[in-house]
N, C-alpha and C. Protein backbone atom coordinates (compact mmCIF):
# COMPACT_ATOMS: atom_id res chain seq x y z
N UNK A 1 -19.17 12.44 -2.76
CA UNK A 1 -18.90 11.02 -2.86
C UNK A 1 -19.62 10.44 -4.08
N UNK A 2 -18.94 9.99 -5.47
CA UNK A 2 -19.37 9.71 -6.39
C UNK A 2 -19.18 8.11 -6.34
N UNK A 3 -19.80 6.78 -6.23
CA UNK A 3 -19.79 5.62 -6.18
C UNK A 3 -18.62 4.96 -7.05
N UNK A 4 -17.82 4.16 -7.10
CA UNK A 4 -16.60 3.69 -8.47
C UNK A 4 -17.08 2.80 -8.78
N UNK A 5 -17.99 1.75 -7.85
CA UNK A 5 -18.29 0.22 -8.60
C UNK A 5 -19.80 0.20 -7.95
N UNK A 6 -20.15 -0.83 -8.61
CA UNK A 6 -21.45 -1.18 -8.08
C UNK A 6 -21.70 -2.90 -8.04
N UNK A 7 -22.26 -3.74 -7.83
CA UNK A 7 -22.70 -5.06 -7.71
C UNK A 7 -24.23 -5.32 -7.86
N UNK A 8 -24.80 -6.40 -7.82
CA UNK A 8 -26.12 -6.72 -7.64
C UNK A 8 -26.63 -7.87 -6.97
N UNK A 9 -27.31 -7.93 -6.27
CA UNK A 9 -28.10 -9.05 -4.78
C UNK A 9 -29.41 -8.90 -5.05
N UNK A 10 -29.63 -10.43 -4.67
CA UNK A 10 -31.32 -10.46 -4.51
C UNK A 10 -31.12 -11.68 -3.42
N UNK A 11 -32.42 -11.49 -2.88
CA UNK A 11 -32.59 -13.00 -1.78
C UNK A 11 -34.15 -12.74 -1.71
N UNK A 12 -34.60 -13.91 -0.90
CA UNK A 12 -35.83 -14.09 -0.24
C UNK A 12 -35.94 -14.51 1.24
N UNK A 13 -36.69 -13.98 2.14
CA UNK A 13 -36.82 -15.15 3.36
C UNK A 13 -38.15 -15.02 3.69
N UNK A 14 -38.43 -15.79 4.77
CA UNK A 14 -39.38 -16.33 5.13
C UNK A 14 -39.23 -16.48 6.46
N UNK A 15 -40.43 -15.91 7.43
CA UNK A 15 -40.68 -15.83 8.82
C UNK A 15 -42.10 -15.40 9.55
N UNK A 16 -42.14 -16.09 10.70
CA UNK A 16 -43.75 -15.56 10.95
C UNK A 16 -43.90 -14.22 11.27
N UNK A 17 -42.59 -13.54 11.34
CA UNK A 17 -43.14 -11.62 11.94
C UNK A 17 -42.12 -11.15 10.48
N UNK A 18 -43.03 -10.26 9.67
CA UNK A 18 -42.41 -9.23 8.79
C UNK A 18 -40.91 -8.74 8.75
N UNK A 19 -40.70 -8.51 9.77
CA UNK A 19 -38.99 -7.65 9.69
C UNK A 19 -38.37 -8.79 9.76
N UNK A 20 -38.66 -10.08 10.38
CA UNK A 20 -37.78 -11.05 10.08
C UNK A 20 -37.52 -11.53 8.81
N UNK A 21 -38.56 -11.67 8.00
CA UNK A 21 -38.33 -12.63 6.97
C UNK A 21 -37.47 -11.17 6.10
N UNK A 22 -37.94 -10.14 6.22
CA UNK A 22 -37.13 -9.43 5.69
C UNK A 22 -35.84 -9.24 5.59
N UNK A 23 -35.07 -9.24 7.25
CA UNK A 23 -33.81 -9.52 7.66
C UNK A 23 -33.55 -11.43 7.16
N UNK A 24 -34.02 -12.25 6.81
CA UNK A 24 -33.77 -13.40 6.07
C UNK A 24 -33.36 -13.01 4.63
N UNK A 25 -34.14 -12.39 4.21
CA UNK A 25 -33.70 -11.99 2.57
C UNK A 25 -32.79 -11.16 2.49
N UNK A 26 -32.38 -10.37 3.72
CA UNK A 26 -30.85 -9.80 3.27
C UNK A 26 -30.05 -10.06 3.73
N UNK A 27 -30.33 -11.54 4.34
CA UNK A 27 -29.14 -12.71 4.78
C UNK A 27 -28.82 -13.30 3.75
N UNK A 28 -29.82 -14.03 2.85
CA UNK A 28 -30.07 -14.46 1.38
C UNK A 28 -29.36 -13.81 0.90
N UNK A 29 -29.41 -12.77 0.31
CA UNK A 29 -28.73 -11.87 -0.45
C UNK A 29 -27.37 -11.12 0.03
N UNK A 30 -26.65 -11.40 1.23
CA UNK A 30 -25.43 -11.31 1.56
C UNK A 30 -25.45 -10.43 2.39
N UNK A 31 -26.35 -9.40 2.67
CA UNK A 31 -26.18 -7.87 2.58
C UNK A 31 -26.61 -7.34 4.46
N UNK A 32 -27.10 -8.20 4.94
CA UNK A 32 -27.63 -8.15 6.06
C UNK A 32 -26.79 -7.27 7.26
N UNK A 33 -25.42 -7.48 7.17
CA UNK A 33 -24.19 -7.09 8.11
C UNK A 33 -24.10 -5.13 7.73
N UNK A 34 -25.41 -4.55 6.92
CA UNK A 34 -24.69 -3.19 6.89
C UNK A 34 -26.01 -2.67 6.74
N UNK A 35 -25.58 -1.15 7.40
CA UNK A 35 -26.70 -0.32 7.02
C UNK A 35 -26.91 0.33 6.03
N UNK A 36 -28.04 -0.17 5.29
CA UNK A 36 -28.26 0.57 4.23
C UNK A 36 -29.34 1.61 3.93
N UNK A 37 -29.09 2.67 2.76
CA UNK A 37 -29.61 3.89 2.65
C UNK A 37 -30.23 3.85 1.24
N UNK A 38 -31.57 3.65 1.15
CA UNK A 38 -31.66 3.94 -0.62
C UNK A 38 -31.43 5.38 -0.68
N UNK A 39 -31.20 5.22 -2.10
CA UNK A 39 -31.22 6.10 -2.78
C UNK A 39 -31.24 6.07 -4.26
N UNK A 40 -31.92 7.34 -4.64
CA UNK A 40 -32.52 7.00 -6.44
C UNK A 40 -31.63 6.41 -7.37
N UNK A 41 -32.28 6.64 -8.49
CA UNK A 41 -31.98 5.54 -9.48
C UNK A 41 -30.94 6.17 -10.58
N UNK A 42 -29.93 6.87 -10.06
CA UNK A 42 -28.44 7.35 -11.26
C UNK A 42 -27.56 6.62 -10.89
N UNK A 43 -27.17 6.15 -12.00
CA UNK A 43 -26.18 4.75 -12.21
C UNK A 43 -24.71 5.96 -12.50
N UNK A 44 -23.69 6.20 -11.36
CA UNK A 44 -22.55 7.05 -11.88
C UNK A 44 -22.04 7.39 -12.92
N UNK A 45 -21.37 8.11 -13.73
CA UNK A 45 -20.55 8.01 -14.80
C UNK A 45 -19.34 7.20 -14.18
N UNK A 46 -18.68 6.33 -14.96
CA UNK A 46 -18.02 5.94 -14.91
C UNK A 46 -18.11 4.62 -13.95
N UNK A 47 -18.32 4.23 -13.55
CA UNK A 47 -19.04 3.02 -12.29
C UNK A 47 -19.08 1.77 -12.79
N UNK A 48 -17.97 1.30 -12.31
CA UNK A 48 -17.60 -0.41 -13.02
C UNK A 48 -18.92 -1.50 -11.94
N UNK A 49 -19.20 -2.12 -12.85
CA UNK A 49 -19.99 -3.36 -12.20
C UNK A 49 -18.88 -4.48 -12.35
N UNK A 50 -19.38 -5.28 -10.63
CA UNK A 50 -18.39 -5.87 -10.20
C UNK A 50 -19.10 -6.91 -9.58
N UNK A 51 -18.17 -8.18 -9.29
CA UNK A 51 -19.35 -9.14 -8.75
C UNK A 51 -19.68 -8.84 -7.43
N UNK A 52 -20.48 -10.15 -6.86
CA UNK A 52 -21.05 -9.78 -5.22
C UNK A 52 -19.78 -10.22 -4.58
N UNK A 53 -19.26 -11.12 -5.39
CA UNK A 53 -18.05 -11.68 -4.12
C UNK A 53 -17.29 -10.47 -4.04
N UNK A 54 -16.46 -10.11 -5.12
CA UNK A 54 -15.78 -8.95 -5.07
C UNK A 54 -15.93 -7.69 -4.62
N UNK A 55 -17.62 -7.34 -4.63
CA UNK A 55 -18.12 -6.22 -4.11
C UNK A 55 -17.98 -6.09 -2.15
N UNK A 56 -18.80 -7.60 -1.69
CA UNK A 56 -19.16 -7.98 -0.26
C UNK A 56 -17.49 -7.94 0.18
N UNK A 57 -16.18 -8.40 -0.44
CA UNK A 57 -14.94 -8.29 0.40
C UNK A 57 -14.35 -6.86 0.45
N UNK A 58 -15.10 -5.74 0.00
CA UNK A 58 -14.63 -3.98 -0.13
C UNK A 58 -15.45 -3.65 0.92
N UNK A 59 -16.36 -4.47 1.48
CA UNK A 59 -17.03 -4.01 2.78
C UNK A 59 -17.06 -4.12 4.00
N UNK A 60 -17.65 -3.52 5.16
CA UNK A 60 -17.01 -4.05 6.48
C UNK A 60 -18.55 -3.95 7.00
N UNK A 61 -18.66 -4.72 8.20
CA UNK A 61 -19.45 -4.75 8.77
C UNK A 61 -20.21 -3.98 9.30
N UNK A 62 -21.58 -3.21 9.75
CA UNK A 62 -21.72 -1.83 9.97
C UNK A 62 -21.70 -0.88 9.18
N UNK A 63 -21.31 -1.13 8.04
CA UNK A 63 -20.75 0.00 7.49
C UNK A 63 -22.41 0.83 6.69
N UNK A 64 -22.00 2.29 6.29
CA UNK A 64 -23.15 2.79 5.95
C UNK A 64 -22.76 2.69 4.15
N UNK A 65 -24.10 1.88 3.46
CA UNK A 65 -23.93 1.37 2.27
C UNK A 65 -25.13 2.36 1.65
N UNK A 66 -24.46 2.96 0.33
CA UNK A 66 -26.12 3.41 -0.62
C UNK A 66 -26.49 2.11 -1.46
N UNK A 67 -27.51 2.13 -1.79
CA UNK A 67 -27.92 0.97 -2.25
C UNK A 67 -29.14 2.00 -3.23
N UNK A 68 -29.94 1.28 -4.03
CA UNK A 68 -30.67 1.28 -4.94
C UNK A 68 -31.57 -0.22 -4.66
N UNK A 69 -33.03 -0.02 -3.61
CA UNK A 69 -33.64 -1.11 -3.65
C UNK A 69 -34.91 -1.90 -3.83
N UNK A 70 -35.61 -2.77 -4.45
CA UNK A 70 -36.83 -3.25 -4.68
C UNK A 70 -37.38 -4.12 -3.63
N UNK A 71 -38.00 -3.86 -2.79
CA UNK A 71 -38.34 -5.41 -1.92
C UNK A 71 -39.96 -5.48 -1.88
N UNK A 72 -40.03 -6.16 -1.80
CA UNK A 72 -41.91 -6.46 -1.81
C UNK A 72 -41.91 -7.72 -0.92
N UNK A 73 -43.38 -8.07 0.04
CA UNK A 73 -43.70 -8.97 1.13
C UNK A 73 -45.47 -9.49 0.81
N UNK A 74 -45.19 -10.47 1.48
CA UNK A 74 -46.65 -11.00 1.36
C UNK A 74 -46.56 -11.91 2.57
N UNK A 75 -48.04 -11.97 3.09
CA UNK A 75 -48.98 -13.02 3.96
C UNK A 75 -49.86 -13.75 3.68
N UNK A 76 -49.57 -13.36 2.56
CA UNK A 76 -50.64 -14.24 1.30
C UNK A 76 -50.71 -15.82 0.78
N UNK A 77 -51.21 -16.64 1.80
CA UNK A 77 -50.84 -18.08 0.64
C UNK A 77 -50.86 -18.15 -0.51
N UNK A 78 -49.49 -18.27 -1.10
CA UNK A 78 -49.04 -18.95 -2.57
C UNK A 78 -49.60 -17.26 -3.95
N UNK A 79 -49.39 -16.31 -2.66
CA UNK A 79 -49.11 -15.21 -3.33
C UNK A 79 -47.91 -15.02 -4.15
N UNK A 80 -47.77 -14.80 -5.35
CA UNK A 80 -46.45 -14.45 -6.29
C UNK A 80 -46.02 -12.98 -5.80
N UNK A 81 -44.93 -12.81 -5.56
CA UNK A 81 -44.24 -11.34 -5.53
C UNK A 81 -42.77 -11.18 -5.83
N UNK A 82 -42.39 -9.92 -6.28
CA UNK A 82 -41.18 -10.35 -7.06
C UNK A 82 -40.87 -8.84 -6.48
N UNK A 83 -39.24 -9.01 -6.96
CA UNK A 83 -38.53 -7.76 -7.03
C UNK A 83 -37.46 -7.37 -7.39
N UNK A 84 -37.37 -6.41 -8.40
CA UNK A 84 -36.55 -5.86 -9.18
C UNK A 84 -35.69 -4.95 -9.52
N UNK A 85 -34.35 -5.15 -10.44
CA UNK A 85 -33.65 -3.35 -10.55
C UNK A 85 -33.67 -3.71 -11.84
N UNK A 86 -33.51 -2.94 -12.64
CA UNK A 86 -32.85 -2.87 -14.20
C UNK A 86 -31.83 -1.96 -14.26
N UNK A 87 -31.11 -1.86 -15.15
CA UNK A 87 -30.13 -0.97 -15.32
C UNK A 87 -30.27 -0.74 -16.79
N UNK A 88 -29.59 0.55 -17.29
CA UNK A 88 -29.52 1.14 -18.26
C UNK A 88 -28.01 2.19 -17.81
N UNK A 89 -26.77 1.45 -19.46
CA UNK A 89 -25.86 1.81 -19.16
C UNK A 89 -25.45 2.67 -20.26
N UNK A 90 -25.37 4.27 -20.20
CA UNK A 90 -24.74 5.26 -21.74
C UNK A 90 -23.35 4.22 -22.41
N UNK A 91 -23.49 4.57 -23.80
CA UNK A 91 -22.59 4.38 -24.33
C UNK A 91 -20.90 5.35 -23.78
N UNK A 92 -21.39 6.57 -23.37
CA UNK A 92 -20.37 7.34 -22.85
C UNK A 92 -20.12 7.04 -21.57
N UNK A 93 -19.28 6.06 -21.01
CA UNK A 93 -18.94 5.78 -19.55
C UNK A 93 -18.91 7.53 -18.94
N UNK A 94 -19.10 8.59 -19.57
CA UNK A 94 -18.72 9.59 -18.57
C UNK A 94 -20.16 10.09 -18.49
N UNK A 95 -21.15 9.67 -19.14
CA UNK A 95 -21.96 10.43 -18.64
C UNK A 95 -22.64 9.36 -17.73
N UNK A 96 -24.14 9.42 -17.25
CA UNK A 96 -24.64 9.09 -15.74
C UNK A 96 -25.61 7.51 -17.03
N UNK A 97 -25.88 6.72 -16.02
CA UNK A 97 -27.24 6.01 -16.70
C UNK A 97 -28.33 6.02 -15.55
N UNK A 98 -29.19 5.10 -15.70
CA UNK A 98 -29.95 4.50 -14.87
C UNK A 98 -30.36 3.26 -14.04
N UNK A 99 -30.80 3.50 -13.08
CA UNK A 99 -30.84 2.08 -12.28
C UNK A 99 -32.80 2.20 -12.11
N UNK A 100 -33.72 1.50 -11.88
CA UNK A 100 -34.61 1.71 -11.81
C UNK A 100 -35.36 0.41 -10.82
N UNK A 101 -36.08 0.24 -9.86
CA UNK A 101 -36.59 -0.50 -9.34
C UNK A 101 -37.99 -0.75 -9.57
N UNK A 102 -38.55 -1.82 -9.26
CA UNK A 102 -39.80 -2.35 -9.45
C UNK A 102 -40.39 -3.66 -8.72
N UNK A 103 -41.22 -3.43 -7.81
CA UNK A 103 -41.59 -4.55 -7.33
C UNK A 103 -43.35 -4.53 -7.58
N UNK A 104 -43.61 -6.13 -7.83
CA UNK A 104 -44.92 -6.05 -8.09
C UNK A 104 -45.50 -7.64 -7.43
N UNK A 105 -46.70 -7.88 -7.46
CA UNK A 105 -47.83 -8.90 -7.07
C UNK A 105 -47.82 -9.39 -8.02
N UNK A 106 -48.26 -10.73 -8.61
CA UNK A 106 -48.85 -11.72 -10.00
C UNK A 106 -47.70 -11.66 -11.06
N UNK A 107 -46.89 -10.91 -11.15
CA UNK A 107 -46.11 -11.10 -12.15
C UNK A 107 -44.62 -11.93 -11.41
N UNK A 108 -44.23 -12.77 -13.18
CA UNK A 108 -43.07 -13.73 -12.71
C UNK A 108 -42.10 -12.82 -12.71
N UNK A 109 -41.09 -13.95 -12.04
CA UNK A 109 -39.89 -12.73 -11.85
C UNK A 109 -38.93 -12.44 -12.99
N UNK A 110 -39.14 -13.04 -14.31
CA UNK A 110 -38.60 -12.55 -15.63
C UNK A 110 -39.10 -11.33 -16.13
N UNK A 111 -40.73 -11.53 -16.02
CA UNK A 111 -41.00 -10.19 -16.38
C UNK A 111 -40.93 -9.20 -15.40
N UNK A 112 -41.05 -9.21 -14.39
CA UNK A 112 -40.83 -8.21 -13.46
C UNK A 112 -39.34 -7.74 -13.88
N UNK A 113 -38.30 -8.61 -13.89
CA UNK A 113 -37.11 -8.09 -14.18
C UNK A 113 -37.01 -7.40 -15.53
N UNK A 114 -37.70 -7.95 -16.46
CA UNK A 114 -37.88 -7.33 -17.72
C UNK A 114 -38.56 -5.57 -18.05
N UNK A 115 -39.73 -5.71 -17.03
CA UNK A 115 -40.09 -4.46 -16.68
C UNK A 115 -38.89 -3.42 -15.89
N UNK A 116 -37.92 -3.91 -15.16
CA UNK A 116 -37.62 -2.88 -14.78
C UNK A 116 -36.14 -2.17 -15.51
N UNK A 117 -35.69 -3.43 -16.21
CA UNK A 117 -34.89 -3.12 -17.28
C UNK A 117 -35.74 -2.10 -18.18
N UNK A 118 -36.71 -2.38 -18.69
CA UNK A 118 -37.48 -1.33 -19.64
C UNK A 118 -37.55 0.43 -18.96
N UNK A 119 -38.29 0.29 -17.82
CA UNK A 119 -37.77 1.52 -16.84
C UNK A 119 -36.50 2.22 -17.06
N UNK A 120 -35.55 1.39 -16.24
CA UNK A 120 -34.20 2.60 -16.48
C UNK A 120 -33.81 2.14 -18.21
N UNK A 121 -33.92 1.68 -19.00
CA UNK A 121 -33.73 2.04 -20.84
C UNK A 121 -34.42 3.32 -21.19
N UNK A 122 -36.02 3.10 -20.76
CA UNK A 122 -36.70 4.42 -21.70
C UNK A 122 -36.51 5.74 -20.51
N UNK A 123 -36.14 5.26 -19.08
CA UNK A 123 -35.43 7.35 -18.91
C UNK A 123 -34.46 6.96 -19.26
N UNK A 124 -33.40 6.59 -19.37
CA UNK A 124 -32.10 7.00 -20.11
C UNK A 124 -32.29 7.21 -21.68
N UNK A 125 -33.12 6.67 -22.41
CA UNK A 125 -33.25 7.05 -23.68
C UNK A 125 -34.19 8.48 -23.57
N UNK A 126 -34.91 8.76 -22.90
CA UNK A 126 -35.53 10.39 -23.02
C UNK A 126 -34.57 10.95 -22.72
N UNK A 127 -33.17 10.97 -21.75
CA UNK A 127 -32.60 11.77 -21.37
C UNK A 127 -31.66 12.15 -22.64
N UNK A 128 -31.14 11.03 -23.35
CA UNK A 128 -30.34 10.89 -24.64
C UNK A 128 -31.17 11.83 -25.36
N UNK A 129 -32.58 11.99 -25.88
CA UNK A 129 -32.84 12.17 -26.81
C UNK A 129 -33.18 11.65 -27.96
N UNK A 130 -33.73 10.08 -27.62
CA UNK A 130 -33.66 9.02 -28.76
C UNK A 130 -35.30 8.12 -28.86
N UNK A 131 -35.33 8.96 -30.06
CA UNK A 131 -37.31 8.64 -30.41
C UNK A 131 -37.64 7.81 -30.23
N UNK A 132 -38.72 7.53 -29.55
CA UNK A 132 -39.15 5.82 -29.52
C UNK A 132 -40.49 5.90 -29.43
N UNK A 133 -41.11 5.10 -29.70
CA UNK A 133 -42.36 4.66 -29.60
C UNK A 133 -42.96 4.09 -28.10
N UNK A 134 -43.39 4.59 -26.95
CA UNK A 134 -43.70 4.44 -25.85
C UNK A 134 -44.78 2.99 -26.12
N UNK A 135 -45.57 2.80 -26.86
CA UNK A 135 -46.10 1.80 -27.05
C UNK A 135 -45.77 0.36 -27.67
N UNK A 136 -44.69 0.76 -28.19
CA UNK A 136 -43.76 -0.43 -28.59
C UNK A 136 -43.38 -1.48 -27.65
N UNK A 137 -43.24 -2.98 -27.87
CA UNK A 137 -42.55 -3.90 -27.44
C UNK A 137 -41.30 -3.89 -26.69
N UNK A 138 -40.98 -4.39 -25.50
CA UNK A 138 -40.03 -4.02 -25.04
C UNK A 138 -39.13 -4.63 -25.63
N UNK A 139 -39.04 -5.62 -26.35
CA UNK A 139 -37.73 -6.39 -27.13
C UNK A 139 -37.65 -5.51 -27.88
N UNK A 140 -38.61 -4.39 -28.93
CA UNK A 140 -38.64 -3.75 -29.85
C UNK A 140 -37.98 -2.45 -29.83
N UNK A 141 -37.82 -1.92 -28.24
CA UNK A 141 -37.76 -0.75 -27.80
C UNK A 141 -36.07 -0.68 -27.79
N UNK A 142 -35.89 -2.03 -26.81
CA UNK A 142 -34.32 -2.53 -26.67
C UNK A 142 -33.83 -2.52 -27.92
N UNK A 143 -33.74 -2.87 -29.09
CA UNK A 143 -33.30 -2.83 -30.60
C UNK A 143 -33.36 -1.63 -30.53
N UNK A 144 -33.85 -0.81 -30.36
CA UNK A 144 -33.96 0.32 -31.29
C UNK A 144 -32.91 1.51 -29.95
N UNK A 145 -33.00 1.35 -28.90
CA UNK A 145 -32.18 1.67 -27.91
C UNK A 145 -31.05 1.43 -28.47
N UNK A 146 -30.40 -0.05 -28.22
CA UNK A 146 -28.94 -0.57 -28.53
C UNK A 146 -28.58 -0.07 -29.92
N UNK A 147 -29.42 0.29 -30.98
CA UNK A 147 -28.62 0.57 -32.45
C UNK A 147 -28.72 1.76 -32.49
N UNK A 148 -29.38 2.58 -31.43
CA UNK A 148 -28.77 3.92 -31.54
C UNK A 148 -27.34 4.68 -31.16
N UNK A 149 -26.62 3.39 -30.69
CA UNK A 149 -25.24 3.61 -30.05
C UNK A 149 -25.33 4.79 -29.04
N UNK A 150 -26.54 4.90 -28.42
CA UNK A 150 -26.21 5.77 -27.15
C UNK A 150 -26.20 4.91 -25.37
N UNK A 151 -26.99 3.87 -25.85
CA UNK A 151 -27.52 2.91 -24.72
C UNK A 151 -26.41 1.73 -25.10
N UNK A 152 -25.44 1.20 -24.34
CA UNK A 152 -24.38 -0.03 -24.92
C UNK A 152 -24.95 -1.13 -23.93
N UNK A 153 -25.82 -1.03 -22.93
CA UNK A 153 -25.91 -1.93 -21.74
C UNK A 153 -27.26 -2.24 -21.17
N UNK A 154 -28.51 -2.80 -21.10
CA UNK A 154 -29.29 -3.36 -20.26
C UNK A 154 -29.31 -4.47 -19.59
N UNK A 155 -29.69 -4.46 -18.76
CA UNK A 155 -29.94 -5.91 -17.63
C UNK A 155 -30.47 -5.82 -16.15
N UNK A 156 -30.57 -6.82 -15.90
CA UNK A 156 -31.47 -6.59 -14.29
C UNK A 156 -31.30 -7.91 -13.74
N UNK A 157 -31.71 -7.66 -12.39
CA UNK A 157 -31.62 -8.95 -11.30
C UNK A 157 -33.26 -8.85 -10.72
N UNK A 158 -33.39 -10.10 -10.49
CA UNK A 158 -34.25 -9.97 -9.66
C UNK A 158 -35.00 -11.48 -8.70
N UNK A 159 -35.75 -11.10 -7.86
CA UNK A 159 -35.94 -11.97 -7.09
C UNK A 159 -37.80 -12.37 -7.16
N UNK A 160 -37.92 -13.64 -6.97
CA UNK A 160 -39.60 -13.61 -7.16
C UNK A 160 -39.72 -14.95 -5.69
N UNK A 161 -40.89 -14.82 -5.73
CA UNK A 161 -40.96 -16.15 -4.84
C UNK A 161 -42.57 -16.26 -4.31
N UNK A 162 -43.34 -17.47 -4.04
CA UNK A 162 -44.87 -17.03 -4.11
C UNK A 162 -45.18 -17.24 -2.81
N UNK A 163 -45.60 -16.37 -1.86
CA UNK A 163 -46.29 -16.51 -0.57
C UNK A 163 -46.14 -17.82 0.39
N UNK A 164 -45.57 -18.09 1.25
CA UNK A 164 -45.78 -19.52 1.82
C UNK A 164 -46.76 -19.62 1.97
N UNK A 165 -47.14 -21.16 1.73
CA UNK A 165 -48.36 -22.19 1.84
C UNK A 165 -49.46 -21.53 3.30
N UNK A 166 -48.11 -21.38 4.19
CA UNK A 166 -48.95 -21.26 5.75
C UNK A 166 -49.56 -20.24 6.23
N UNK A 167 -49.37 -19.12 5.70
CA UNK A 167 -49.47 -17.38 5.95
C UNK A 167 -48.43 -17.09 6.41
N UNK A 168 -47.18 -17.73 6.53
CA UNK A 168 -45.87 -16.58 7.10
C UNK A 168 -45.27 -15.54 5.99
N UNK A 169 -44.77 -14.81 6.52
CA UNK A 169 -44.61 -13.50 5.98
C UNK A 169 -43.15 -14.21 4.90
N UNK A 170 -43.37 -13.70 3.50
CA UNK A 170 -42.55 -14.19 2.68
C UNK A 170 -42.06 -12.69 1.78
N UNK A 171 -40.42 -12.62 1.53
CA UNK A 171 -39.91 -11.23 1.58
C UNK A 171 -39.06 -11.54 0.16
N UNK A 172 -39.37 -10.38 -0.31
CA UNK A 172 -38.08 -10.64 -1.59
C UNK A 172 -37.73 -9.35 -1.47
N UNK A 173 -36.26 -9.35 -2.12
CA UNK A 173 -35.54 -7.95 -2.24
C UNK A 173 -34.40 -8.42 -3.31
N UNK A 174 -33.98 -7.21 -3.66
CA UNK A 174 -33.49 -6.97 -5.40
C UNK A 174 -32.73 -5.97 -4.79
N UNK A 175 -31.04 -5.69 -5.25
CA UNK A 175 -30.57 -4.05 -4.86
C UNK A 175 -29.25 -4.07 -5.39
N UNK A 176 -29.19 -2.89 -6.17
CA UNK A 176 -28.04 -2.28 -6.41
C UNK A 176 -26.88 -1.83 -5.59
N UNK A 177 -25.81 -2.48 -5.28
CA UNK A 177 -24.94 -1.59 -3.94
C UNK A 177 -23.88 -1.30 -4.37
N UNK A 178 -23.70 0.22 -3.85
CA UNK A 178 -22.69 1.01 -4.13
C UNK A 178 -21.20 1.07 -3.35
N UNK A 179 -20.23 0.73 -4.25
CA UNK A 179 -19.22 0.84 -3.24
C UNK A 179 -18.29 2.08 -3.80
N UNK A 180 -17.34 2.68 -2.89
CA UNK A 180 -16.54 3.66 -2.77
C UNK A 180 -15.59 3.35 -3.06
């Protein structure tokens, strides 16, 4: 089973017991009605990205979904937490790219999303074969990715949100979902 399309969701919720606010954020994010399975971070050959509306009406309720996912939680008053995918797409629709997740504490959710775009760019650029400077700028890295005409695509979603005020459990999640 090789995936044909893919989409992208993020949500947040908020609740006084953990699995709830969790099950809130993948109410948030649409996704709540299916079971899902991560799994790692290879973006198919060939694998059209598609929206959520278009993706969520190819699905049924129950159904068993792979996904690609970031979620991070806090009990933390006015704790920041975020969570992320990036993607990295070959110039050759036939060969594979990357999807890469990242969730972190203190960082906003631009850069968190920014970080995890950087993730799946530099393994798909080791896998290419395309020199880079590991210490370089990530705007710097992206240039030099995109004009090598092997990388045609980066971007990412992601979700941030900072701890409720009260100590209830506050949930973010970020995810790639795969449809058939």
């Amino acid at each position: 089973m090789i995936p044909t399309k893919v989409f992208f969701v993020k949500g947040v919720g908020v609740h006084r017991e953990r699995l709830a606010a969790f099950e809130l954020a993948l109410r948030d994010a649409g996704i709540e009605k299916f079971n899902l399975v991560n799994v790692s971070s290879i973006f198919p050959p060939n694998c059209q990205i598609i929206s959520k509306d278009d993706g969520l009406k190819r699905l049924s309720p129950g159904q068993i979904i792979h996904c690609v996912m970031a979620r991070n939680e806090t009990n933390e008053p006015n704790r920041l937490i975020s969570a992320a995918i990036g993607l990295a797409v070959p110039h050759d629709r036939n060969s594979y790219g990357y999807l890469a997740e990242h969730h972190d504490y203190g960082m906003k959710g631009e850069k968190a999303g920014e970080y995890a775009e950087d993730l799946a760019a530099t393994m798909l650029a080791t896998t290419l074969g395309i020199p880079f400077d590991p210490n370089q700028a990530w705007e710097e890295r992206e240039q030099l990715y995109k004009a090598s005409g092997l990388i045609i695509r980066t971007t990412h979603v992601v979700q941030s949100a900072e701890g409720h005020k009260d100590g209830l459990w506050t949930c973010v999640v970020a995810a790639a979902i795969f449809v058939d």
